[in-house]
Protein backbone atom coordinates (compact mmCIF):
# COMPACT_ATOMS: atom_id res chain seq x y z
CA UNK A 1 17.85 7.95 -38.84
CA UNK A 2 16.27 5.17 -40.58
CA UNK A 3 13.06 3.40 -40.44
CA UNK A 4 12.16 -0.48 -40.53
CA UNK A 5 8.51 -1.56 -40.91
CA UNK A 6 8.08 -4.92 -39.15
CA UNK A 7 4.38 -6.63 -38.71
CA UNK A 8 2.72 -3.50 -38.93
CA UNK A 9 5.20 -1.96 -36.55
CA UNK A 10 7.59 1.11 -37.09
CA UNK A 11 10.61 1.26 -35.66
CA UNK A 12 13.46 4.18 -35.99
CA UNK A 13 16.59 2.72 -36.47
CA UNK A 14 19.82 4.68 -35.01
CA UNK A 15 23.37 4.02 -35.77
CA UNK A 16 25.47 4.57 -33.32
CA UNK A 17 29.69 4.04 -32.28
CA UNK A 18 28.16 1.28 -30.17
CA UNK A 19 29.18 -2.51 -29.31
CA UNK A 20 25.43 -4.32 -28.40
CA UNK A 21 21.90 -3.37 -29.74
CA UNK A 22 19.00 -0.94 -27.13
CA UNK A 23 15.65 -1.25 -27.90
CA UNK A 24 13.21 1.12 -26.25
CA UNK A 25 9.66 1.45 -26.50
CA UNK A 26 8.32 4.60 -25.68
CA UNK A 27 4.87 6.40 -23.62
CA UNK A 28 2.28 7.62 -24.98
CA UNK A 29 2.35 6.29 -28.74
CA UNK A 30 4.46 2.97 -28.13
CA UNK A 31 6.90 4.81 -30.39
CA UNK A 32 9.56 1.96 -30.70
CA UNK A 33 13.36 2.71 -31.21
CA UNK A 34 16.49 0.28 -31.45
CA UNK A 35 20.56 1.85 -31.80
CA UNK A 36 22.54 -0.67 -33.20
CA UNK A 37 26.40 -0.78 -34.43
CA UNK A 38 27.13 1.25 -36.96
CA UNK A 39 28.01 -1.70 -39.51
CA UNK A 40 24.99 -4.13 -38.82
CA UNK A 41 23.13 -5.20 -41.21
CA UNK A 42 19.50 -4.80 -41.69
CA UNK A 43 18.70 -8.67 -41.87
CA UNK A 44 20.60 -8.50 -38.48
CA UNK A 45 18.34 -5.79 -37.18
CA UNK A 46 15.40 -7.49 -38.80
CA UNK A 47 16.23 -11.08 -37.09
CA UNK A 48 16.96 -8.97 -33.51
CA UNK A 49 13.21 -6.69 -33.60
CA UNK A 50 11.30 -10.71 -34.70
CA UNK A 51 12.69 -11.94 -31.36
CA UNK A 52 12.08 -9.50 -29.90
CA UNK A 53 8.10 -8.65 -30.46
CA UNK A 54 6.66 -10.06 -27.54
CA UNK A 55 8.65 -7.86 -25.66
CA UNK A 56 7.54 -4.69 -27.89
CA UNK A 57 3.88 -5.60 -27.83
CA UNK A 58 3.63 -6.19 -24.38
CA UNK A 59 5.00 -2.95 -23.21
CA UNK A 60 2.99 -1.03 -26.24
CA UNK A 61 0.08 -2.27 -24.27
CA UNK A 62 1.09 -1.08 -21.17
CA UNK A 63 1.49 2.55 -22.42
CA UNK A 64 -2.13 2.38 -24.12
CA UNK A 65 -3.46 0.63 -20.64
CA UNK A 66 -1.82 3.16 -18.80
CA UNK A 67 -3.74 5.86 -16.40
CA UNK A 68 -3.00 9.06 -17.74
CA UNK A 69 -2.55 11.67 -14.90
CA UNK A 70 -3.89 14.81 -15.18
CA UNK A 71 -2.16 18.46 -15.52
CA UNK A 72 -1.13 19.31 -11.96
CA UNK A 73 -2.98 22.58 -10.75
CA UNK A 74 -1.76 22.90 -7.21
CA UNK A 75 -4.90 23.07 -6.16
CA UNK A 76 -6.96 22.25 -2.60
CA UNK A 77 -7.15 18.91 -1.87
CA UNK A 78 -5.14 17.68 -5.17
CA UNK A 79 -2.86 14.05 -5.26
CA UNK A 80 0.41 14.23 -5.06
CA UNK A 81 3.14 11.94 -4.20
CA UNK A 82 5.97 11.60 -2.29
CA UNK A 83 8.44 8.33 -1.45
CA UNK A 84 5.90 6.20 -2.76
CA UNK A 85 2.94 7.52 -0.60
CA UNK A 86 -0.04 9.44 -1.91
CA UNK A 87 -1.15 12.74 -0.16
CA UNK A 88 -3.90 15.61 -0.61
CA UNK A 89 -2.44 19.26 -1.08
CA UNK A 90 -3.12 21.77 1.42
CA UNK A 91 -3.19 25.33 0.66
CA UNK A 92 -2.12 28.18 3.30
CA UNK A 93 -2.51 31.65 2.66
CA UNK A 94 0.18 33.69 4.46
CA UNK A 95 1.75 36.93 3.97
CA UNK A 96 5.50 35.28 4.44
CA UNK A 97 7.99 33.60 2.87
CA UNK A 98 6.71 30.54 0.96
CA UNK A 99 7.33 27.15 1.86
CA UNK A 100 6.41 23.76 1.69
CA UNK A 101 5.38 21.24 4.83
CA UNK A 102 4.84 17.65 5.13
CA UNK A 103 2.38 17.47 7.34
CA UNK A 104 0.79 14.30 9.91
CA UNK A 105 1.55 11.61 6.79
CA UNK A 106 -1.35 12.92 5.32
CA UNK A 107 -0.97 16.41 3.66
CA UNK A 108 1.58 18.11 1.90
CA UNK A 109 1.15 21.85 2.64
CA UNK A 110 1.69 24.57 0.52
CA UNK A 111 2.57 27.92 2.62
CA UNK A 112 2.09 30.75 -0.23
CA UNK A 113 0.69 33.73 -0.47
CA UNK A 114 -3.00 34.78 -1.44
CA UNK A 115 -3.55 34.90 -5.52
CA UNK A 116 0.13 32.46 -6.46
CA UNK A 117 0.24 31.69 -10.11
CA UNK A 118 0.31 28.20 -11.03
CA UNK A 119 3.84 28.21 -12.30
CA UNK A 120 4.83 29.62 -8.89
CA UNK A 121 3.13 26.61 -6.91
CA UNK A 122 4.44 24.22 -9.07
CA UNK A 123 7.99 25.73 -8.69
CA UNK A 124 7.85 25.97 -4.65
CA UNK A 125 6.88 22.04 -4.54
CA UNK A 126 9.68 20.91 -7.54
CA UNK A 127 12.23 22.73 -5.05
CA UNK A 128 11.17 21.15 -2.47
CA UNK A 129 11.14 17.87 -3.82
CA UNK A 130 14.81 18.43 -5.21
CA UNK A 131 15.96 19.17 -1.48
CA UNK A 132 14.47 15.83 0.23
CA UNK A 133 16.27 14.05 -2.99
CA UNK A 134 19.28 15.59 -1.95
CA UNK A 135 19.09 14.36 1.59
CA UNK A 136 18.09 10.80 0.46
CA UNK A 137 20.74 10.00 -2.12
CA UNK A 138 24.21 10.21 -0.10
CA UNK A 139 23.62 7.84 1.99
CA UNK A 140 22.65 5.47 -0.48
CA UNK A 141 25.96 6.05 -2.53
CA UNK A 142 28.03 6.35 0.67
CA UNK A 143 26.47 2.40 1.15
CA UNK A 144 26.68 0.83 -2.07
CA UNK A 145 30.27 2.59 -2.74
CA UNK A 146 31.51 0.44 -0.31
CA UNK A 147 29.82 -2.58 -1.55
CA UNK A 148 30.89 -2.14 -5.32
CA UNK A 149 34.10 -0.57 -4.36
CA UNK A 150 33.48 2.25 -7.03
CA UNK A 151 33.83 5.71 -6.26
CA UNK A 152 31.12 8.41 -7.78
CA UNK A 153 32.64 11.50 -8.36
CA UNK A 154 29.40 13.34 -7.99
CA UNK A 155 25.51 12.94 -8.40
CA UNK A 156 23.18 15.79 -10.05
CA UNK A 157 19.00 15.84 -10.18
CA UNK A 158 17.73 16.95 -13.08
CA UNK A 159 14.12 16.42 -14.65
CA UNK A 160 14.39 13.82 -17.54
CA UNK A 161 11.62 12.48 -19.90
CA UNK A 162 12.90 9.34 -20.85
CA UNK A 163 15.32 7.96 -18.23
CA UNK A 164 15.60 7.53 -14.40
CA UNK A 165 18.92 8.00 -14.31
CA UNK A 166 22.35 7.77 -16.26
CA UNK A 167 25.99 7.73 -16.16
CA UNK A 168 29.12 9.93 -17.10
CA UNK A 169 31.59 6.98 -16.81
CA UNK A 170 34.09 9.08 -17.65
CA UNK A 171 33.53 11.90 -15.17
CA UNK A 172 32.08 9.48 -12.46
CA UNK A 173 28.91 11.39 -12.39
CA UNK A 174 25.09 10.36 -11.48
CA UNK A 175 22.29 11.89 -12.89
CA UNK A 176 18.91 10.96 -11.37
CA UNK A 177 15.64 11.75 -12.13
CA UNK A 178 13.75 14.52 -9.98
CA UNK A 179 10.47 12.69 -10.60
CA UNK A 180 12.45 9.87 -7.91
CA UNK A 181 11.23 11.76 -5.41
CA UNK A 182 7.46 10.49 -5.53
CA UNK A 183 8.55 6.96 -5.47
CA UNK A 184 9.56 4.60 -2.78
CA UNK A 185 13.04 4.57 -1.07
CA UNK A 186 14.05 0.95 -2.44
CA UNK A 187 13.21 2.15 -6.03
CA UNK A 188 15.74 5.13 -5.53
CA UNK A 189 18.44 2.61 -4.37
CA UNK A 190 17.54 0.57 -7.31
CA UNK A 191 18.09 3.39 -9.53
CA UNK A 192 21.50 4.51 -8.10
CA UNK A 193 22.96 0.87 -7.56
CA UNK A 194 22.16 0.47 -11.54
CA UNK A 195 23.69 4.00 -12.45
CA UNK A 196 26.92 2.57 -10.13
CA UNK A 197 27.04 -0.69 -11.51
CA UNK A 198 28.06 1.32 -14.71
CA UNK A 199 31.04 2.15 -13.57
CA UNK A 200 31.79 -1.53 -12.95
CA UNK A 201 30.32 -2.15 -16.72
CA UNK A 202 29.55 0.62 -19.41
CA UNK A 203 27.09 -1.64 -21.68
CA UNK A 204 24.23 -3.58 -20.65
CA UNK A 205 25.29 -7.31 -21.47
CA UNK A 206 25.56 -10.27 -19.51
CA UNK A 207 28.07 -8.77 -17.42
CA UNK A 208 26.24 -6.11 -16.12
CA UNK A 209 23.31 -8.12 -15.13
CA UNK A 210 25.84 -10.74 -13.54
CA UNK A 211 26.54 -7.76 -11.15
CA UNK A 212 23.15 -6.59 -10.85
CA UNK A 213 21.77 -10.31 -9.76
CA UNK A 214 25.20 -10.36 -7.98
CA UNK A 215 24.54 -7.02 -5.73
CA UNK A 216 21.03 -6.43 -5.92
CA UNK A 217 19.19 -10.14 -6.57
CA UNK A 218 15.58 -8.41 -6.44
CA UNK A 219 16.23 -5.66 -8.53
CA UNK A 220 13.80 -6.70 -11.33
CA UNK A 221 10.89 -7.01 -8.75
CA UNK A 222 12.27 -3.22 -8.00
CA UNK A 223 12.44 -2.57 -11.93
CA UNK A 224 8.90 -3.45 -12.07
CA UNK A 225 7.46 -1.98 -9.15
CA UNK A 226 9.64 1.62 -10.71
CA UNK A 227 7.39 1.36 -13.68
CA UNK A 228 4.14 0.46 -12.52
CA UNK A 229 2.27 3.74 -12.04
CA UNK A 230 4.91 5.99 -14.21
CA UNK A 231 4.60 9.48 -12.77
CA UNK A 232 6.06 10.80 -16.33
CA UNK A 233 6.65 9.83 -19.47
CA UNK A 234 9.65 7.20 -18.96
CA UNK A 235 10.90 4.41 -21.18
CA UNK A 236 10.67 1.03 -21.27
CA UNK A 237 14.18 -0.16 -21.95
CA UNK A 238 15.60 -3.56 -22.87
């Protein structure tokens, strides 16, 4: 890995067997990374980051502007949320097996038993939420298979720190983010119908976003509305 200073800014430069240049910026610090072609040129890279500051400034400042959410403690009367709607926890004490129940649009209730380690709350609810993604997402394919005429192979939830979602072309195989779960229904189809698009178009170029405008015209008011309150610690890609 290399490193570029440019205005004050450092950015870690990757080379990779690659055709077009990804720039990321990401949480936390405003850490800023760009892969490029193997052969390009730093002047190249140099000419690429200077157009491309606004961009890198302005999502730097979101990260620092950013409401930082506090460790989850499973607690009474805690925030969580689910399809894009906020609700309190609600802890039952029972002497069965645990569970997990949405309950009157309001609470999310946590069956478990008297004296539950944290680590055991907080794996009860990330099961949970891995099961209503799993009843959400084949429909969505099932739809937007049709529309693309693409076929995925397979889709797999996984938790991911930097990405909502990504694609084995090869394989025909959809990863998506567990943390999709707490947001809205539209911003899962977003996700997916950009995974699927991939296997229309590997690289992000003009072509892709033909298709995306093409298929999905609102999908940057989607994009945006994805990364407005980040639930985790999730890129900003270009």
């Amino acid at each position: 890995m290399e490193q570029i200073n440019i205005n004050g800014i450092k950015i870690d430069v990757i080379r990779k067997n690659i055709k077009n240049i990804n720039l990321a910026v990401y949480p936390l610090t405003g850490r800023v990374r760009v892969s490029v072609p193997t052969n390009l040129n730093e002047d190249a890279i140099r000419v690429f980051i200077l157009s491309k500051l606004a961009w890198i400034k302005r999502n730097q400042k979101k990260f620092i502007e950013q409401e930082r959410i506090a460790p989850r403690e499973y607690k009474q009367g805690e925030s969580h949320y689910f399809q894009g709607k906020q609700y309190l926890l609600k802890i039952i004490k029972i002497d069965k097996k645990p569970k997990v129940v949405l309950k009157n649009k309001e609470y999310i209730e946590l069956h478990i038993k008297p004296n539950t380690p944290i680590a055991e709350r907080h794996k009860l609810l990330t099961e949970w939420y891995r099961e209503q993604l799993k009843k959400q997402i084949p429909t969505i394919i099932y739809k937007w298979e049709k529309i693309l005429n693409v076929k995925v192979s397979e889709f797999k939830i996984r938790q991911m720190k930097t990405r909502w979602g990504s694609c084995n072309i090869r394989k025909k195989r959809i990863w998506l983010n567990l943390e999709l779960a707490k947001k809205t229904e539209r911003c899962l189809e977003y996700v997916i119908v950009h995974e699927m698009v991939h296997l229309l178009e590997r690289f992000h170029n003009k072509r892709f976003y033909h298709y995306m405008d093409t298929f999905l015209p609102n999908w940057k008011q989607l994009k945006n509305e994805l990364n407005k309150v980040p639930i985790s610690c999730l890129e900003y890609k270009y």
